[in-house]
C-alpha atoms as a PDB file:
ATOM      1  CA  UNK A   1      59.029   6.093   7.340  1.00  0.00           C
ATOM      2  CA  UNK A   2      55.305   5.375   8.329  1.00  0.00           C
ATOM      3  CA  UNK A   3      54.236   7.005   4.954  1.00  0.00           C
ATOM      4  CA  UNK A   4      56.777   4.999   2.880  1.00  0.00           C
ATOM      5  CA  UNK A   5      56.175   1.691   4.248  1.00  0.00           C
ATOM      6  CA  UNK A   6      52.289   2.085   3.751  1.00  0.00           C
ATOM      7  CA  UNK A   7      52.920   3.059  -0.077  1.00  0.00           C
ATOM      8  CA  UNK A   8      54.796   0.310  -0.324  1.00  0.00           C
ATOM      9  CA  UNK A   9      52.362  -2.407   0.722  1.00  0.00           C
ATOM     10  CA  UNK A  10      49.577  -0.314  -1.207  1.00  0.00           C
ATOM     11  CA  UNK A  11      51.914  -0.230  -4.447  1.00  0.00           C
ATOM     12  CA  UNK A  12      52.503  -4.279  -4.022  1.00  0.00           C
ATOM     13  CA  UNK A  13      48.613  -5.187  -3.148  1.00  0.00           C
ATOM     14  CA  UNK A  14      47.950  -3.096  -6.298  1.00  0.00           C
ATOM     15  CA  UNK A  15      50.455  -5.199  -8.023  1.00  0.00           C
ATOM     16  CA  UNK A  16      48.877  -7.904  -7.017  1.00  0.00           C
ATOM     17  CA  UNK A  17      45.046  -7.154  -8.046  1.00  0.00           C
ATOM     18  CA  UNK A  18      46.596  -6.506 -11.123  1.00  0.00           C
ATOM     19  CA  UNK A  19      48.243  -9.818 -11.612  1.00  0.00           C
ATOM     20  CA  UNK A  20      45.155 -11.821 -10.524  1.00  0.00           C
ATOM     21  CA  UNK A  21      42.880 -10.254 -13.119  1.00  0.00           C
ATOM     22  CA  UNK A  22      45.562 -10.696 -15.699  1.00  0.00           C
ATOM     23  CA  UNK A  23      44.295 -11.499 -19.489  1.00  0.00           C
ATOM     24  CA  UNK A  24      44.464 -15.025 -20.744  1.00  0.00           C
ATOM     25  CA  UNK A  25      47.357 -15.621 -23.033  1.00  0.00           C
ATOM     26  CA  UNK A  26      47.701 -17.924 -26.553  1.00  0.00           C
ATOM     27  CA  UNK A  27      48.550 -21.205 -24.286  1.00  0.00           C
ATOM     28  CA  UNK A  28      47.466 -19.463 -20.769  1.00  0.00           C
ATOM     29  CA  UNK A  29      43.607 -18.912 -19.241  1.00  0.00           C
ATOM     30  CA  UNK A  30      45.321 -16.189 -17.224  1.00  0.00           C
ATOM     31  CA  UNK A  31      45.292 -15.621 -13.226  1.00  0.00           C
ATOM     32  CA  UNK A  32      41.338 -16.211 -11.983  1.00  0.00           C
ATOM     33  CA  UNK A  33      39.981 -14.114  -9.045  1.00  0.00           C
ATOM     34  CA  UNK A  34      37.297 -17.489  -8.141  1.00  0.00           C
ATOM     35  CA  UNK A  35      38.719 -19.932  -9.868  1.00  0.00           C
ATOM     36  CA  UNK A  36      35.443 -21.968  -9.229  1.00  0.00           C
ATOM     37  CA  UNK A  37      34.011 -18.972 -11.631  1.00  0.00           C
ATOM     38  CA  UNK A  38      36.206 -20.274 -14.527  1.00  0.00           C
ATOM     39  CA  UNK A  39      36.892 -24.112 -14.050  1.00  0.00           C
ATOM     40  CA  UNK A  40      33.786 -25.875 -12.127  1.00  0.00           C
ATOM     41  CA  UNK A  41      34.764 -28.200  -9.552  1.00  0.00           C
ATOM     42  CA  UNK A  42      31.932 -29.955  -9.661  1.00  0.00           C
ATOM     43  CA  UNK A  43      31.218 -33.225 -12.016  1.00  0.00           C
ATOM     44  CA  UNK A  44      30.393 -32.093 -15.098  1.00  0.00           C
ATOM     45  CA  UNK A  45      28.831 -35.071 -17.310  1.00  0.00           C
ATOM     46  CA  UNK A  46      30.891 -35.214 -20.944  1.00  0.00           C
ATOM     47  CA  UNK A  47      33.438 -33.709 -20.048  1.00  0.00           C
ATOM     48  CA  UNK A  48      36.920 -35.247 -19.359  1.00  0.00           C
ATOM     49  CA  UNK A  49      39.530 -32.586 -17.320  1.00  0.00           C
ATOM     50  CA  UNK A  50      42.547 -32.581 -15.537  1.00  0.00           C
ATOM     51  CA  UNK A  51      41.876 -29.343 -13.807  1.00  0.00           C
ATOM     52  CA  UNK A  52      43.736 -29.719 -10.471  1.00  0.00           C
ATOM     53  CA  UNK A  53      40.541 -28.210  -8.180  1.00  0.00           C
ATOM     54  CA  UNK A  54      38.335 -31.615  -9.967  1.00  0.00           C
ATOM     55  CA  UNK A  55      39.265 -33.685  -7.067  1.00  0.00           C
ATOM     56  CA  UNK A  56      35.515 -35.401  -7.006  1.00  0.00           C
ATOM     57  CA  UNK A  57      36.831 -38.753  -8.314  1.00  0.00           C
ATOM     58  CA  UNK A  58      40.037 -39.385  -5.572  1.00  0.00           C
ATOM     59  CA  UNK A  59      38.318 -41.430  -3.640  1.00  0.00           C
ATOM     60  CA  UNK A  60      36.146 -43.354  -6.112  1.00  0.00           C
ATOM     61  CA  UNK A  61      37.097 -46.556  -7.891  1.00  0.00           C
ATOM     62  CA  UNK A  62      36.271 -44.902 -11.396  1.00  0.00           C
ATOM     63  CA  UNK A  63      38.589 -43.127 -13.575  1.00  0.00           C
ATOM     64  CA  UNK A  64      37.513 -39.540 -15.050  1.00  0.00           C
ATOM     65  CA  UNK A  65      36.793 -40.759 -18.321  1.00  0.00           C
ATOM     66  CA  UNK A  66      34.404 -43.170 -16.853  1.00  0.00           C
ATOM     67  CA  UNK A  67      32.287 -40.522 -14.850  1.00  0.00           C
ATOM     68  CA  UNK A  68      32.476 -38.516 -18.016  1.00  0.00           C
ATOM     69  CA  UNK A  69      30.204 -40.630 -19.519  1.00  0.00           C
ATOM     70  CA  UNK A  70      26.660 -41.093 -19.437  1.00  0.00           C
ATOM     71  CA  UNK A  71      25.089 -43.075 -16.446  1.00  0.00           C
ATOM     72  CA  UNK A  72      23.195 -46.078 -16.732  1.00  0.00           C
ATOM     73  CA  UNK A  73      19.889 -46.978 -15.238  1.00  0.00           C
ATOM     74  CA  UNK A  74      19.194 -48.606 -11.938  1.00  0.00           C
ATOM     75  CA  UNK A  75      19.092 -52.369 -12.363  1.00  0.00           C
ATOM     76  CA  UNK A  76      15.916 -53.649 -13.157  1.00  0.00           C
ATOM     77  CA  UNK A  77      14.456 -50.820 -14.161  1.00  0.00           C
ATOM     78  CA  UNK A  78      12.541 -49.175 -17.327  1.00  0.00           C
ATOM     79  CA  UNK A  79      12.202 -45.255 -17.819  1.00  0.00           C
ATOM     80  CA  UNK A  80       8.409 -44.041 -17.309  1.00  0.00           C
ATOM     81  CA  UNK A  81       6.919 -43.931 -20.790  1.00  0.00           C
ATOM     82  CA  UNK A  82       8.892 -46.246 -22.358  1.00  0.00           C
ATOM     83  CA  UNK A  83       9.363 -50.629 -22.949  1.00  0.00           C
ATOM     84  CA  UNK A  84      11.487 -52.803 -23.531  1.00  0.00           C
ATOM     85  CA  UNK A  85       9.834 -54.849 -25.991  1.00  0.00           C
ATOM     86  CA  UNK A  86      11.538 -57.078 -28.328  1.00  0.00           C
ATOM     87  CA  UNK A  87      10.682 -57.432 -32.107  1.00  0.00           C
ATOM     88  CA  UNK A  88       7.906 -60.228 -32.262  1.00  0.00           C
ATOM     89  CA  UNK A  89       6.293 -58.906 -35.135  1.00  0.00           C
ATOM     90  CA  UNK A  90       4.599 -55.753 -36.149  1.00  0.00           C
ATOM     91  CA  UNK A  91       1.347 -56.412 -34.964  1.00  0.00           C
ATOM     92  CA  UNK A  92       2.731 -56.561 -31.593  1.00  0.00           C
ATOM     93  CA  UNK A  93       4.600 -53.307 -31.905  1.00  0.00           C
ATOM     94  CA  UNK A  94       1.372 -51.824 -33.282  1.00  0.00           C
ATOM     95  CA  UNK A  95       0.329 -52.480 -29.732  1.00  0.00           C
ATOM     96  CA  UNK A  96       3.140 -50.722 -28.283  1.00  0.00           C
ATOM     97  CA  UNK A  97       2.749 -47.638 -30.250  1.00  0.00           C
ATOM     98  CA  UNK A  98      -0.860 -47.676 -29.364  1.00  0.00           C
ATOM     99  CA  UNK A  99      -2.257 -48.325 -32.855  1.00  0.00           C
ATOM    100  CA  UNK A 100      -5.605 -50.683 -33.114  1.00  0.00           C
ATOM    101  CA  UNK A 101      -6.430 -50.705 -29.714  1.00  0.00           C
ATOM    102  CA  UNK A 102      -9.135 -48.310 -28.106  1.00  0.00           C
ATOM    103  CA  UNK A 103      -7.516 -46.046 -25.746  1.00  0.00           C
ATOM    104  CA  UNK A 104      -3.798 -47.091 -26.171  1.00  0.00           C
ATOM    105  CA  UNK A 105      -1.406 -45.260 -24.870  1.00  0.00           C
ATOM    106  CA  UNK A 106       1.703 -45.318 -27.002  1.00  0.00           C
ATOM    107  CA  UNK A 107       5.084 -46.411 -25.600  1.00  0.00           C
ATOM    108  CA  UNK A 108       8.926 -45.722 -27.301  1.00  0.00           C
ATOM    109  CA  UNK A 109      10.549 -48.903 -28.184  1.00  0.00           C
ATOM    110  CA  UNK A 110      13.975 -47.642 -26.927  1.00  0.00           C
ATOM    111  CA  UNK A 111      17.285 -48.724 -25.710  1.00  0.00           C
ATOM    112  CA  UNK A 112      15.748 -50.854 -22.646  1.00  0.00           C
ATOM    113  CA  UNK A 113      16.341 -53.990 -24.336  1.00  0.00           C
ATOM    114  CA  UNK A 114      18.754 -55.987 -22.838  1.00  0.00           C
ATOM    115  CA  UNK A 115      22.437 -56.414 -24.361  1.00  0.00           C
ATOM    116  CA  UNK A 116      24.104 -59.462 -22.648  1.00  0.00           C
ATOM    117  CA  UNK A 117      27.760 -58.416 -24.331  1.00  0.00           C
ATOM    118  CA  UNK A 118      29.985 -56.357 -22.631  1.00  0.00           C
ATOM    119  CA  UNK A 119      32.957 -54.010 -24.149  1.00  0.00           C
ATOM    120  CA  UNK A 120      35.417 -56.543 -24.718  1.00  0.00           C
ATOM    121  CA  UNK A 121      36.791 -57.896 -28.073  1.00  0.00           C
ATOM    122  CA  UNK A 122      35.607 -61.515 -27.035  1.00  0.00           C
ATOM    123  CA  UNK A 123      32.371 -59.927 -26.343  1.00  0.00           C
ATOM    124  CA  UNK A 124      32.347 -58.512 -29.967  1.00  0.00           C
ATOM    125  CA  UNK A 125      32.883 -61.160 -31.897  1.00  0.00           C
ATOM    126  CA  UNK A 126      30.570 -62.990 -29.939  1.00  0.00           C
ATOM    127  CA  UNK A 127      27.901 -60.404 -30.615  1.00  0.00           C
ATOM    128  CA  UNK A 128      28.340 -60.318 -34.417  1.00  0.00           C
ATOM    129  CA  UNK A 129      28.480 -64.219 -34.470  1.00  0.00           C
ATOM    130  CA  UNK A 130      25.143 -64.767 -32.630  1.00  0.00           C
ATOM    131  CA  UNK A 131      23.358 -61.476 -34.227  1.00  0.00           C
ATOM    132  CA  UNK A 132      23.848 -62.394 -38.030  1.00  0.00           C
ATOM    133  CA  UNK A 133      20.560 -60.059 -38.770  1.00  0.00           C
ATOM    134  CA  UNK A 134      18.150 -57.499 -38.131  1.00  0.00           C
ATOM    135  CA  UNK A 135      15.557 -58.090 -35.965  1.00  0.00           C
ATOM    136  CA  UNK A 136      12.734 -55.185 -38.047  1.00  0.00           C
ATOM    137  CA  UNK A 137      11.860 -55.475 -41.595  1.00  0.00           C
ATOM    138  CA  UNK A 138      13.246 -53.547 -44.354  1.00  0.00           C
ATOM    139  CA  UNK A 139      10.576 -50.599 -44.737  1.00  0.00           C
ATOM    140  CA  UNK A 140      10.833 -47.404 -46.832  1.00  0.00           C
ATOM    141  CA  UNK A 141       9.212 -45.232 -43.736  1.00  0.00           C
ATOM    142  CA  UNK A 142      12.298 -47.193 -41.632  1.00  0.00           C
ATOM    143  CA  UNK A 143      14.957 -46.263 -44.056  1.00  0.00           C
ATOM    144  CA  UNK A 144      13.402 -42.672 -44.539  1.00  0.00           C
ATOM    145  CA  UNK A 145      13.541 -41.913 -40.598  1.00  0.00           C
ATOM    146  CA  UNK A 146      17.098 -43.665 -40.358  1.00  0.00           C
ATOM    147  CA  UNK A 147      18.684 -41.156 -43.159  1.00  0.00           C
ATOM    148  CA  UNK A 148      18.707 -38.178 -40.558  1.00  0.00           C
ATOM    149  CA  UNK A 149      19.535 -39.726 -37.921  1.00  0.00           C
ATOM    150  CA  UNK A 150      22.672 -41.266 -39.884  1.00  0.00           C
ATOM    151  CA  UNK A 151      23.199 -37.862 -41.253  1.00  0.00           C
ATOM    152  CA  UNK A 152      23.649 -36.770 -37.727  1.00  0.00           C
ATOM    153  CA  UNK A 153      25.379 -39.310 -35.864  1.00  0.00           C
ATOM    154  CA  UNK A 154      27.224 -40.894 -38.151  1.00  0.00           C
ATOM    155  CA  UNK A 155      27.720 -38.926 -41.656  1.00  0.00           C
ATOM    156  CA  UNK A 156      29.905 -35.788 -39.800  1.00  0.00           C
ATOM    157  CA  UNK A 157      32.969 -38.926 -39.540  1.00  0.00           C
ATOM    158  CA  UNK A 158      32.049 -41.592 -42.234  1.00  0.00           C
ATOM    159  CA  UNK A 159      30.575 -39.423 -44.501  1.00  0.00           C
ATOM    160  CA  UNK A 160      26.694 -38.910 -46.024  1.00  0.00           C
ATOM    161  CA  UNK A 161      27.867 -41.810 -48.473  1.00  0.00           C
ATOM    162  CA  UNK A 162      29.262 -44.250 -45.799  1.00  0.00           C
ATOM    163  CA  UNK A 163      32.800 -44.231 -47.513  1.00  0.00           C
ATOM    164  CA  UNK A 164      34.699 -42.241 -44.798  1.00  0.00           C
ATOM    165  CA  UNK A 165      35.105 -38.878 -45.942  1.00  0.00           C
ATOM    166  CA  UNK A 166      32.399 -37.256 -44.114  1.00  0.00           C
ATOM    167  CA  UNK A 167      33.544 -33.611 -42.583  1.00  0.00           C
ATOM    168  CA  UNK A 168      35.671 -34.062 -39.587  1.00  0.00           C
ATOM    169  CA  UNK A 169      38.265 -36.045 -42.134  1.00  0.00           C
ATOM    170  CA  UNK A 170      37.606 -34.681 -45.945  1.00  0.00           C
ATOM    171  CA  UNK A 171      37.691 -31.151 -44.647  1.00  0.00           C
ATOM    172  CA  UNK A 172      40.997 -29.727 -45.382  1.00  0.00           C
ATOM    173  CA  UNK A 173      40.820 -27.263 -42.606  1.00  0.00           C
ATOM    174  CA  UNK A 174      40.623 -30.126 -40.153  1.00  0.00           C
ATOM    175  CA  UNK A 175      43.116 -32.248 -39.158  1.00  0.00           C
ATOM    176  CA  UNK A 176      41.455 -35.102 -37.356  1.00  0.00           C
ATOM    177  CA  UNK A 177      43.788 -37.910 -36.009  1.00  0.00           C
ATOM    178  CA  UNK A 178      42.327 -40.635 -37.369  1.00  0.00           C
ATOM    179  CA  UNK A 179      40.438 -42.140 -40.446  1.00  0.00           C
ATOM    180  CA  UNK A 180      37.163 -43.073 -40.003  1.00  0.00           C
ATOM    181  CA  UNK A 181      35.685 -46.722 -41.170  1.00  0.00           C
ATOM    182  CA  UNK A 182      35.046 -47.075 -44.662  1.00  0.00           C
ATOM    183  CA  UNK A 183      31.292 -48.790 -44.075  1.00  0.00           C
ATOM    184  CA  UNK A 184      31.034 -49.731 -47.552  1.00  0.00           C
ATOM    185  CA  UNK A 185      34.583 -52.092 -47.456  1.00  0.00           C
ATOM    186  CA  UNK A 186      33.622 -55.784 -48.240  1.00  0.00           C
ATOM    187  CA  UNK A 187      34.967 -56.336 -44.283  1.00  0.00           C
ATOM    188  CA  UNK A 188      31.387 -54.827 -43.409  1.00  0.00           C
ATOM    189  CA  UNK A 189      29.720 -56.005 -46.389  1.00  0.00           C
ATOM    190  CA  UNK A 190      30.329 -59.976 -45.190  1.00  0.00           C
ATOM    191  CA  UNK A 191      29.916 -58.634 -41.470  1.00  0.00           C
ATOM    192  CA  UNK A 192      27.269 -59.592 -39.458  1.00  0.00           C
ATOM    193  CA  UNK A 193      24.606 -57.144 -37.963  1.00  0.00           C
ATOM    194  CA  UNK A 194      25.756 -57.527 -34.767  1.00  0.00           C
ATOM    195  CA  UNK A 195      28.907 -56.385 -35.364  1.00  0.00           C
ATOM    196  CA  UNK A 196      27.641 -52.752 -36.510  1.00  0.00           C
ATOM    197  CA  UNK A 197      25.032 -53.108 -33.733  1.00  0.00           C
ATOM    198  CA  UNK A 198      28.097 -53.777 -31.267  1.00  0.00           C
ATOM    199  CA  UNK A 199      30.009 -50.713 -32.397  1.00  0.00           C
ATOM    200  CA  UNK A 200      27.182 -48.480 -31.661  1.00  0.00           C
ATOM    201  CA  UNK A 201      26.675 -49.963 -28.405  1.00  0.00           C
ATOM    202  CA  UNK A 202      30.104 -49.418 -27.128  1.00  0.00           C
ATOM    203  CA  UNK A 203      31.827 -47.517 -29.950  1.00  0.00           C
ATOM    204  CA  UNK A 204      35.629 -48.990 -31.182  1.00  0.00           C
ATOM    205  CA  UNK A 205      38.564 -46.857 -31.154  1.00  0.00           C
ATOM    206  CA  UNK A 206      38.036 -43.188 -31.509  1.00  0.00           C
ATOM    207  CA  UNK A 207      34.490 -43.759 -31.798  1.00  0.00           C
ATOM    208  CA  UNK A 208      32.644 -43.326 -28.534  1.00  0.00           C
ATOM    209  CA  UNK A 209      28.994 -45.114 -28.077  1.00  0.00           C
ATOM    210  CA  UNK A 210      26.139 -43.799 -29.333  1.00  0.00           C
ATOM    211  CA  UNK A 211      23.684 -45.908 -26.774  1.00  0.00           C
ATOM    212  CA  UNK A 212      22.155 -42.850 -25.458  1.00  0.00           C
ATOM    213  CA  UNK A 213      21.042 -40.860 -28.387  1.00  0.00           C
ATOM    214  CA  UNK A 214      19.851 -43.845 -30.591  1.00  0.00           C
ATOM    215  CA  UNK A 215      17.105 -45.627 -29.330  1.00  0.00           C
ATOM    216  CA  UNK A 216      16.573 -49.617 -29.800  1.00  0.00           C
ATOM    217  CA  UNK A 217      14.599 -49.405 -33.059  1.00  0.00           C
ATOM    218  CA  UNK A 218      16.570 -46.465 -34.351  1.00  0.00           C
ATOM    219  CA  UNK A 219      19.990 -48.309 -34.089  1.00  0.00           C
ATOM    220  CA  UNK A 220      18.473 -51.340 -35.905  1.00  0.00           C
ATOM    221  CA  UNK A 221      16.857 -48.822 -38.543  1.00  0.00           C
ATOM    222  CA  UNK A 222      20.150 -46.890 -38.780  1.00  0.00           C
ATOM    223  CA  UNK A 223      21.703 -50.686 -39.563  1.00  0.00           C
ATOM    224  CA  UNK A 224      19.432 -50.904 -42.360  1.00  0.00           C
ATOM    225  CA  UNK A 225      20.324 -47.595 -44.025  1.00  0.00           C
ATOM    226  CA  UNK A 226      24.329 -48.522 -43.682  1.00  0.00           C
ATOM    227  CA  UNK A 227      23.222 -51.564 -45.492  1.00  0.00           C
ATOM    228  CA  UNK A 228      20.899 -49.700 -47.885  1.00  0.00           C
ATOM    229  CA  UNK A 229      24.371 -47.639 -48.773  1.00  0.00           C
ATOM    230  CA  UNK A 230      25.665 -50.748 -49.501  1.00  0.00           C
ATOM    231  CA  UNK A 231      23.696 -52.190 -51.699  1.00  0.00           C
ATOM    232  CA  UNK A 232      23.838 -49.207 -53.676  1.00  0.00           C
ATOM    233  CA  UNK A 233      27.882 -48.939 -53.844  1.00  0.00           C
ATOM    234  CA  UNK A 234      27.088 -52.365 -55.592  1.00  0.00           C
ATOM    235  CA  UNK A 235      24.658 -51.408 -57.601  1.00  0.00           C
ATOM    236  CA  UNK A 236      22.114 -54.118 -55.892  1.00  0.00           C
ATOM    237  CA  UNK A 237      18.931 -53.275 -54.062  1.00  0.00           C
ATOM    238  CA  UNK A 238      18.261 -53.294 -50.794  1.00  0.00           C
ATOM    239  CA  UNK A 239      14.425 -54.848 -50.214  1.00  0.00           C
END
């Protein structure tokens, strides 16, 4: 009796190993020995779960989506190495970037700049109605560096041409939910800079921000090169 009760509690813990190290399914990750090994219960920045163990936020006042996101500076404060210099003319971002002065040191003219509009759609039109232009001159170097970075950023949902069919939506192995912006629709044409400006800011729809990868003078430069695409759909220059 001894002998059979012991082979059965050695038959059902083997059972049971067995089920915790089962394989992961189609729909199922399978049974997890740690699950902190598999699903990290810590905050993990860009990256919006509903893993039961992520209980960090149940006491805070900010959803998941919101600590997904990338944090903001402390108030009143500028990164170390960088400004937050406003367009005044290029002489006085030649002294930023350390040119014609003897021992310069050259700061990035980056996304310290202040924006007094917040996410909101009052905010928005706001923005576009009190930022009718760009703030840097059209430039051929400005235009040249902005192509990547709209190839990057932008081109993968609106497409190299800025008509909307960029990869995530002309592919016909994807099957994206929604249709991105046509940029080169008279809407934008007639739109204010601002308006784009605002949208990269914040992002609109299913379009999140792109504040933290763009810096200030590469969101303005990226502006120009939407523009630059279209003036060309129109068969205009862009000077």
């Amino acid at each position: 009796m001894k002998y059979a009760i012991g082979a059965i509690i050695g038959i059902a813990l083997f059972a049971w190993l067995f089920s915790v190290c089962s394989p992961a399914g189609k729909n199922k990750t399978g049974h997890e020995y740690m699950p902190d090994m598999y699903h990290a219960v810590s905050y993990e920045a860009n990256l919006l779960t509903n893993y039961s163990w992520n209980h960090w936020d149940t006491e805070s006042s900010f959803t998941k989506a919101a600590l997904s996101q990338p944090r903001g500076k402390v108030a009143g404060t500028i990164a170390r190495g960088y400004t937050g210099v406003y367009y005044t003319g290029e002489a006085a971002l030649d002294v930023v970037r350390g040119k014609n002065a003897p021992n310069a040191i050259a700061a990035q003219v980056n996304g310290e700049v202040p924006f007094y509009y917040e996410n909101t759609p009052e905010d928005r039109l706001r923005c576009e109605k009190e930022i009718p232009g760009n703030p840097f001159p059209i430039t051929k170097a400005g235009l040249d560096r902005a192509k990547p970075l709209f190839d990057i950023y932008c081109g993968i949902c609106h497409g190299e041409k800025g008509d909307g069919q960029g990869w995530l939506a002309a592919n016909p192995d994807t099957k994206y939910p929604a249709q991105p912006k046509n940029l080169l629709m008279d809407d934008l044409l007639q739109a204010g800079d601002g308006r784009i400006y605002f949208a990269i800011m914040y992002g609109l729809n299913m379009m999140g921000g792109y504040s933290d990868k763009l810096s200030y003078e590469e969101r303005w430069q990226v502006i120009h090169y939407i523009r630059s695409l279209q003036a060309k759909s129109k068969n205009l220059p862009y000077e």
